[in-house]
N, C-alpha and C. Protein backbone atom coordinates (compact mmCIF):
# COMPACT_ATOMS: atom_id res chain seq x y z
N UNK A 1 -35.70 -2.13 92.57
CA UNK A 1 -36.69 -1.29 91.95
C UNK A 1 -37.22 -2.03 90.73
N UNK A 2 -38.33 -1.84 90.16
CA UNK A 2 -38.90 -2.02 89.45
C UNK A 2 -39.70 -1.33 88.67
N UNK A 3 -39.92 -1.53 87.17
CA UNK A 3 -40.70 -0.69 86.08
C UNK A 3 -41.02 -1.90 85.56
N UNK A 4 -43.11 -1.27 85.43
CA UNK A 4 -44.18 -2.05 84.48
C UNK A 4 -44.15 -1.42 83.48
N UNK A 5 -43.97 -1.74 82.27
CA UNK A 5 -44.27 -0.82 81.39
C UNK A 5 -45.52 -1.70 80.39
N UNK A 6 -46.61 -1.12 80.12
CA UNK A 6 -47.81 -1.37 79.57
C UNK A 6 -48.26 -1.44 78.13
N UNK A 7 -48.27 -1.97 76.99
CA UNK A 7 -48.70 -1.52 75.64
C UNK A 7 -50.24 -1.86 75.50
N UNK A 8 -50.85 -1.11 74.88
CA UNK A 8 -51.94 -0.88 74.26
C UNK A 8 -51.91 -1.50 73.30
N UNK A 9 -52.06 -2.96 72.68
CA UNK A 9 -51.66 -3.49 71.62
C UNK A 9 -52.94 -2.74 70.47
N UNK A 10 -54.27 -2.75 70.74
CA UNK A 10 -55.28 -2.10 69.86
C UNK A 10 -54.63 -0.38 69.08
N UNK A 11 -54.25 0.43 70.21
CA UNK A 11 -53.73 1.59 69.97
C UNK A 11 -52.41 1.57 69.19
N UNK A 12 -51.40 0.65 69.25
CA UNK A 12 -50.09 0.39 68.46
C UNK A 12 -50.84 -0.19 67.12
N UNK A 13 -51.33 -1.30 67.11
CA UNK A 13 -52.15 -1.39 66.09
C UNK A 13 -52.38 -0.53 64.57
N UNK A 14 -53.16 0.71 65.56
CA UNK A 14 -53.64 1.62 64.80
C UNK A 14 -52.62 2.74 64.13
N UNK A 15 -51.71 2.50 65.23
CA UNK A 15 -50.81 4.12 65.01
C UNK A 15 -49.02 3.35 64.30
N UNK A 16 -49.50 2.46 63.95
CA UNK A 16 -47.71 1.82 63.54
C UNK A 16 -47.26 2.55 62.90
N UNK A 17 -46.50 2.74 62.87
CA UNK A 17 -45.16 3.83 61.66
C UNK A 17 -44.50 2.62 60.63
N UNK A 18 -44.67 3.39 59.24
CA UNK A 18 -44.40 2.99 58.18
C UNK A 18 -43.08 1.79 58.62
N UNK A 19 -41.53 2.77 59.33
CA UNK A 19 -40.55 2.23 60.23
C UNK A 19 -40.43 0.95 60.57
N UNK A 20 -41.63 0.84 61.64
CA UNK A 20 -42.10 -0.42 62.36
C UNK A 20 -42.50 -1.53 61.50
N UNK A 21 -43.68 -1.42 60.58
CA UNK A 21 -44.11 -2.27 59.71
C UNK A 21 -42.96 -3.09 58.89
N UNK A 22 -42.33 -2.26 57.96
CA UNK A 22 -41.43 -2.27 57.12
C UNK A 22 -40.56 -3.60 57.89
N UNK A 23 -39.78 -3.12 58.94
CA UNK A 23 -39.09 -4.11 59.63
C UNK A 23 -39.75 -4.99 60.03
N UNK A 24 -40.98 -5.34 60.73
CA UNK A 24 -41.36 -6.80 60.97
C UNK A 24 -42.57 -7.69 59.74
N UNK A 25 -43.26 -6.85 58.92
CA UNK A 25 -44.15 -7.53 58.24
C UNK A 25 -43.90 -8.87 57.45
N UNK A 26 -42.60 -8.67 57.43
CA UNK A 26 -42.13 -10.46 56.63
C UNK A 26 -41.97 -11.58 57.33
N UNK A 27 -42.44 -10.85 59.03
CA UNK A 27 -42.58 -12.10 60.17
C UNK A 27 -43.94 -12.42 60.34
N UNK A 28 -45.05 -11.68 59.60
CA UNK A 28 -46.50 -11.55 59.52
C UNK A 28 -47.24 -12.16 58.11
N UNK A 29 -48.33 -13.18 58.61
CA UNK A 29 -48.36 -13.84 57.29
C UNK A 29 -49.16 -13.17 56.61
N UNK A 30 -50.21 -12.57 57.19
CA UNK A 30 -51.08 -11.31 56.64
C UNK A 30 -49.96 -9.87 56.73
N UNK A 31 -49.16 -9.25 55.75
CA UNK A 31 -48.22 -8.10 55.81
C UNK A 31 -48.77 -6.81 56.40
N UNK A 32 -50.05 -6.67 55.97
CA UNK A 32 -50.97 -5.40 56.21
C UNK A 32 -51.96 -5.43 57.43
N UNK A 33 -51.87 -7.32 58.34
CA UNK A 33 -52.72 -6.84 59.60
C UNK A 33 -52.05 -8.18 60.27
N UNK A 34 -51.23 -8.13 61.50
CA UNK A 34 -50.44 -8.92 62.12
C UNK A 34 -51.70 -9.53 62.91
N UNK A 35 -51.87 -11.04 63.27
CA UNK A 35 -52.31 -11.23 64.19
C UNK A 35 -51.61 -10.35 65.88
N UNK A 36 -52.54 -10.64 67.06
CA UNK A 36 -52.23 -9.96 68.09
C UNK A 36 -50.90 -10.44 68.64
N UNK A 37 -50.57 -12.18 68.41
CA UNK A 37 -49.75 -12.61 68.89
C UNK A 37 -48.70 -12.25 68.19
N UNK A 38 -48.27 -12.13 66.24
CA UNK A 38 -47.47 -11.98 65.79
C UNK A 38 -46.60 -10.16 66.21
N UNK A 39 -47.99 -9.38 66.28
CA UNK A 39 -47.54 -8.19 66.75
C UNK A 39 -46.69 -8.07 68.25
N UNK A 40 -47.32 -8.95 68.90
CA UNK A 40 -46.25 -8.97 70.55
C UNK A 40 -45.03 -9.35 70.03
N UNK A 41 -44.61 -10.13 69.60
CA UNK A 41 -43.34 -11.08 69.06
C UNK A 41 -42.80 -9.71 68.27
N UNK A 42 -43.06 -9.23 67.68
CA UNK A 42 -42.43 -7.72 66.72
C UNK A 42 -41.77 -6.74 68.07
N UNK A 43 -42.82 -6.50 68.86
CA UNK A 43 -43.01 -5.77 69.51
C UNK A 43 -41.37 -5.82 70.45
N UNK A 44 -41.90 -7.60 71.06
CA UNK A 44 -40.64 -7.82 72.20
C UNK A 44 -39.28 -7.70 71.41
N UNK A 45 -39.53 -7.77 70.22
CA UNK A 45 -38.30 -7.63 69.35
C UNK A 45 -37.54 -6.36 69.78
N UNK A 46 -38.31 -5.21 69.27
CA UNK A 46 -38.24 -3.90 69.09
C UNK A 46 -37.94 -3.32 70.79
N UNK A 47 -38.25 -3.91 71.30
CA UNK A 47 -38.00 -3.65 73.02
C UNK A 47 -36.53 -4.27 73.39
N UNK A 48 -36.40 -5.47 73.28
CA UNK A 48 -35.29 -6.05 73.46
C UNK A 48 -34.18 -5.09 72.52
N UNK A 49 -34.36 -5.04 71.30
CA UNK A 49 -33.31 -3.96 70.52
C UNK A 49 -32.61 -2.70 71.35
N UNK A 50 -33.96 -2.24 71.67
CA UNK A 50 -33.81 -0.98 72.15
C UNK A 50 -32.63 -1.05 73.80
N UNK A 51 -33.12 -1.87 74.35
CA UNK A 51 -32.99 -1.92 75.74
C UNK A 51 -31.25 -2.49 75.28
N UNK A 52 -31.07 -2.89 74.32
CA UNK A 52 -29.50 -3.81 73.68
C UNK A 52 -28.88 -2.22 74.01
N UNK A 53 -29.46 -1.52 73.12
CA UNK A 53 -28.90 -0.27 72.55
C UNK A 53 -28.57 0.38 73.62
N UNK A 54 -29.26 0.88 74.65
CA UNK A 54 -28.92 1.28 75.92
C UNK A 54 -28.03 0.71 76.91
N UNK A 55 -27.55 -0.75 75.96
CA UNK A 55 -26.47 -1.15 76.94
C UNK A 55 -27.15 -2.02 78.31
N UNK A 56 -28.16 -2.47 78.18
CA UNK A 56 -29.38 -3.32 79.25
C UNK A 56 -29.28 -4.53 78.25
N UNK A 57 -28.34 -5.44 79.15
CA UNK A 57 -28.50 -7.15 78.74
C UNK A 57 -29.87 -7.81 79.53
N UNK A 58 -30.07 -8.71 78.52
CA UNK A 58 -31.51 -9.44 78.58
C UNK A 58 -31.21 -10.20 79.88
N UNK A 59 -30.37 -10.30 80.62
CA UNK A 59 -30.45 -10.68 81.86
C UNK A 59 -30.50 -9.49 83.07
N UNK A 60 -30.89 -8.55 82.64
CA UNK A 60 -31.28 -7.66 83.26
C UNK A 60 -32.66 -7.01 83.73
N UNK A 61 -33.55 -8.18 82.45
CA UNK A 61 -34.56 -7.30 82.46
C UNK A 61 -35.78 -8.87 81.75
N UNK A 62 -37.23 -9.11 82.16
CA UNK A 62 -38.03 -10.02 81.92
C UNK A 62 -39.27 -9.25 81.16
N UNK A 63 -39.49 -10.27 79.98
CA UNK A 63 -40.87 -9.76 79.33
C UNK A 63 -41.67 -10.09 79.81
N UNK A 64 -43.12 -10.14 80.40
CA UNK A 64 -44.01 -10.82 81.06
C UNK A 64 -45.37 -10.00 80.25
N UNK A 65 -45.83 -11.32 79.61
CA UNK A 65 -47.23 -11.19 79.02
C UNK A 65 -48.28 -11.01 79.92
N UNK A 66 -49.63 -10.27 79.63
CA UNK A 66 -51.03 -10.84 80.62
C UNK A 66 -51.68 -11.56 79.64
């Protein structure tokens, strides 16, 4: 089985939580507007964390950009 899961990088963009920022903006050389690429890299961060947390090793599971 398989799951796509999709982000809206424009819509995350817009709607970040204080949360989110806070934790990655010191990986962003502009703090207040990530390039698109620096935001994916936050992003796969925050995915990979999550998926840790649930007990899903990264050999379980592939990031794949378009």
């Amino acid at each position: 089985m398989e799951l796509l899961l999709t982000l809206d990088i424009d819509v995350i963009r817009v709607e970040m939580k204080p949360a989110f920022t806070s934790k990655y903006k010191s990986n962003w050389v502009d703090q207040e507007n990530p390039t698109d690429v620096e935001l994916k890299e936050s992003l796969k961060d925050e995915v990979n964390v999550g998926l840790r947390y649930l007990g899903i090793s990264e050999d379980m599971f592939e990031i794949v950009e378009s």
